[in-house]
Protein backbone atom coordinates (compact mmCIF):
# COMPACT_ATOMS: atom_id res chain seq x y z
CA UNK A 1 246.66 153.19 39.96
CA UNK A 2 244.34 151.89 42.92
CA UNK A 3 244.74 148.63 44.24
CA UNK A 4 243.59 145.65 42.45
CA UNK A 5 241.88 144.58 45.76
CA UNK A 6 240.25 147.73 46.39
CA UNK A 7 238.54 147.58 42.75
CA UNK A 8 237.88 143.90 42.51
CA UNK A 9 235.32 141.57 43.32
CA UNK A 10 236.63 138.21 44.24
CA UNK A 11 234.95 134.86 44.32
CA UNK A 12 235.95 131.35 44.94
CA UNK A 13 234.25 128.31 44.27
CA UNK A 14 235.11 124.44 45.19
CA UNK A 15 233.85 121.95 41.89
CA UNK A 16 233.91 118.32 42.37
CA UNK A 17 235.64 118.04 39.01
CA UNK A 18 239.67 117.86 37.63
CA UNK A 19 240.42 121.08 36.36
CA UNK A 20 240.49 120.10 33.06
CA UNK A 21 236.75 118.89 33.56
CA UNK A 22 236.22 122.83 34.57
CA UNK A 23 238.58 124.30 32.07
CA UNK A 24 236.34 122.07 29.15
CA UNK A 25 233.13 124.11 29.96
CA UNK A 26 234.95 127.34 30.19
CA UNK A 27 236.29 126.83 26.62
CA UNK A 28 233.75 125.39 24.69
CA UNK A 29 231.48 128.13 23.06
CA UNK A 30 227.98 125.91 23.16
CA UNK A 31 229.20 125.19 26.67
CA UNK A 32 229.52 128.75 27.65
CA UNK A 33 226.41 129.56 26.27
CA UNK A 34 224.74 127.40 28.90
CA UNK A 35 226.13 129.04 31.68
CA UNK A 36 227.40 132.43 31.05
CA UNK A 37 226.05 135.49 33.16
CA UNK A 38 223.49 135.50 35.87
CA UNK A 39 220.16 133.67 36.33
CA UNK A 40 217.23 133.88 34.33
CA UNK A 41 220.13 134.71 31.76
CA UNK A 42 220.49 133.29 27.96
CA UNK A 43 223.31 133.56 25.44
CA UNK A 44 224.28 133.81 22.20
CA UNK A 45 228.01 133.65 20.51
CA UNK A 46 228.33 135.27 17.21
CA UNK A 47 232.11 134.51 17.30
CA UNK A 48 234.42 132.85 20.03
CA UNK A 49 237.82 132.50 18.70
CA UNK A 50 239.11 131.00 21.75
CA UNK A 51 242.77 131.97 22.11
CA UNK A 52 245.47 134.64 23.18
CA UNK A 53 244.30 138.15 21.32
CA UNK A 54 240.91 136.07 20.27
CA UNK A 55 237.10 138.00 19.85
CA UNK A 56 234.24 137.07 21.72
CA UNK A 57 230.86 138.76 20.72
CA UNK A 58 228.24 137.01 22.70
CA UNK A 59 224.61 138.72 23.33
CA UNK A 60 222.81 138.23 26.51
CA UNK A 61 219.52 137.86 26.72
CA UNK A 62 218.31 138.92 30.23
CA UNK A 63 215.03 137.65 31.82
CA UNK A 64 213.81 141.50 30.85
CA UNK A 65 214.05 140.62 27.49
CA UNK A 66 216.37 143.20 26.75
CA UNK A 67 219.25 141.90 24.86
CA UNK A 68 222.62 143.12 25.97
CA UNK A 69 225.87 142.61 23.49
CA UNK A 70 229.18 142.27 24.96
CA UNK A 71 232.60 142.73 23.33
CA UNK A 72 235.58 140.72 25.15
CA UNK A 73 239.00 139.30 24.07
CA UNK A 74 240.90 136.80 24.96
CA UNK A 75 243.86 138.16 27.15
CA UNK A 76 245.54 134.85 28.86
CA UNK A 77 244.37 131.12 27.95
CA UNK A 78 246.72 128.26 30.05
CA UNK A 79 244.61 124.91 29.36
CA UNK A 80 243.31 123.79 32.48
CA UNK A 81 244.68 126.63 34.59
CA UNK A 82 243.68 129.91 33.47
CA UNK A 83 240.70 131.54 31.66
CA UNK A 84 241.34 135.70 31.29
CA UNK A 85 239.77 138.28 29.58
CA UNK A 86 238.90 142.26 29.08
CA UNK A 87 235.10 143.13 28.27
CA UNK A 88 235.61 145.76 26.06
CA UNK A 89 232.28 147.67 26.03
CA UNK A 90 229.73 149.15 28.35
CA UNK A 91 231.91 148.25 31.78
CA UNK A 92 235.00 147.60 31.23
CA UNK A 93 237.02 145.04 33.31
CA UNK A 94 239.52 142.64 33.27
CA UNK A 95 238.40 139.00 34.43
CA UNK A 96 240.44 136.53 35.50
CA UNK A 97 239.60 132.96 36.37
CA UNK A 98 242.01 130.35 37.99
CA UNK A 99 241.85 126.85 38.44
CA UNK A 100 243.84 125.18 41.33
CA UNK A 101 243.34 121.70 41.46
CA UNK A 102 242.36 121.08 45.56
CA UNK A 103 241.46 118.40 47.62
CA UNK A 104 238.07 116.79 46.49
CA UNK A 105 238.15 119.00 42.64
CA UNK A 106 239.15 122.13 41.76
CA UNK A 107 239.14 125.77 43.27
CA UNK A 108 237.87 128.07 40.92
CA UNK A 109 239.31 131.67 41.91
CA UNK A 110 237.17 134.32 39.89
CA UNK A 111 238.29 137.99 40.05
CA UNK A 112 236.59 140.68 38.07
CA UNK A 113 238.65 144.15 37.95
CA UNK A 114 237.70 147.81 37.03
CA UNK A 115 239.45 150.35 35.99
CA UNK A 116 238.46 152.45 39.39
CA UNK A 117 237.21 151.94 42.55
CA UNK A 118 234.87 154.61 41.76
CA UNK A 119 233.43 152.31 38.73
CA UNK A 120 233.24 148.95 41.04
CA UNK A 121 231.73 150.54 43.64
CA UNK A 122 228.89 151.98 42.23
CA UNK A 123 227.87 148.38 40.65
CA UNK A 124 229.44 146.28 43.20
CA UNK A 125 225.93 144.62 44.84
CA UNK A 126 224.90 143.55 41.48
CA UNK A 127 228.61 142.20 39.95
CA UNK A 128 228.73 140.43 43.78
CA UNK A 129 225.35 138.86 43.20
CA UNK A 130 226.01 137.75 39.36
CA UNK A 131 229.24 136.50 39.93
CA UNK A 132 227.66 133.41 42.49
CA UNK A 133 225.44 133.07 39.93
CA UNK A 134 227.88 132.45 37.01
CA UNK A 135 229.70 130.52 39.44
CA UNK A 136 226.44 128.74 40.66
CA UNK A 137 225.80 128.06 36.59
CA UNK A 138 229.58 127.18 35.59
CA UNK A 139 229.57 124.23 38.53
CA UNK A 140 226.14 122.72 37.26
CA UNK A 141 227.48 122.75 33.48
CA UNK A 142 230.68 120.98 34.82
CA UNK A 143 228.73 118.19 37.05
CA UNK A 144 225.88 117.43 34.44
């Protein structure tokens, strides 16, 4: 298999918050909702069972108004520390968020990985762009 580098895009993200103040948005489903996915983006969760092995069926709602339904479970939960799961349909990944408590809040460390390099390559621009926005959208739900 390639690298995880090579079919990754990484992101990392200072939040003047504890971890557990970032961890609270990430695992609260009306929460989530709020700040899930890109700009301009809205959300829906049909079911967020929000533990190791869990569902989550959420529909985006894109600016287009095309609605876009996304299958994910729950892969790793550690409360206030990590956040991890695999998006089952349409691109599949693995995503991985980490929280490292840092000097002046927490260091969110976001990695999204494909299956190829091939497959993050030829969407890399967009994920690189969404990704600062979900990060841009996760910090304002944390500091409201």
């Amino acid at each position: 298999m390639e690298p995880i580098e090579t079919r990754s895009d990484s992101r990392r993200r200072l939040i003047a918050a504890s971890p557990s103040g970032v961890f609270a948005a990430m695992s609260d489903a009306d929460r989530v909702a709020r700040w899930w996915g890109p700009a301009g983006f809205t959300n829906t969760i049909a079911q967020f069972d929000f533990q190791p092995g869990g569902r989550w069926l959420l529909t985006m709602h894109g600016p287009d108004g095309k609605d876009y339904p996304n299958e994910s479970r729950f892969t790793r939960i550690v409360a206030d520390q990590l956040f991890e799961i695999e998006h089952l349909n349409g691109h599949h990944f693995l995503l991985t968020i980490e929280l490292v408590p840092m000097q002046g809040g927490t260091e969110v460390r976001w990695r999204q990985t494909f299956d190829t390099v091939e497959h993050h390559e030829r969407i890399a621009q967009f994920v690189a762009t969404a990704n600062e926005q979900n990060l841009d959208r996760l910090a304002a739900e944390v500091l409201k």
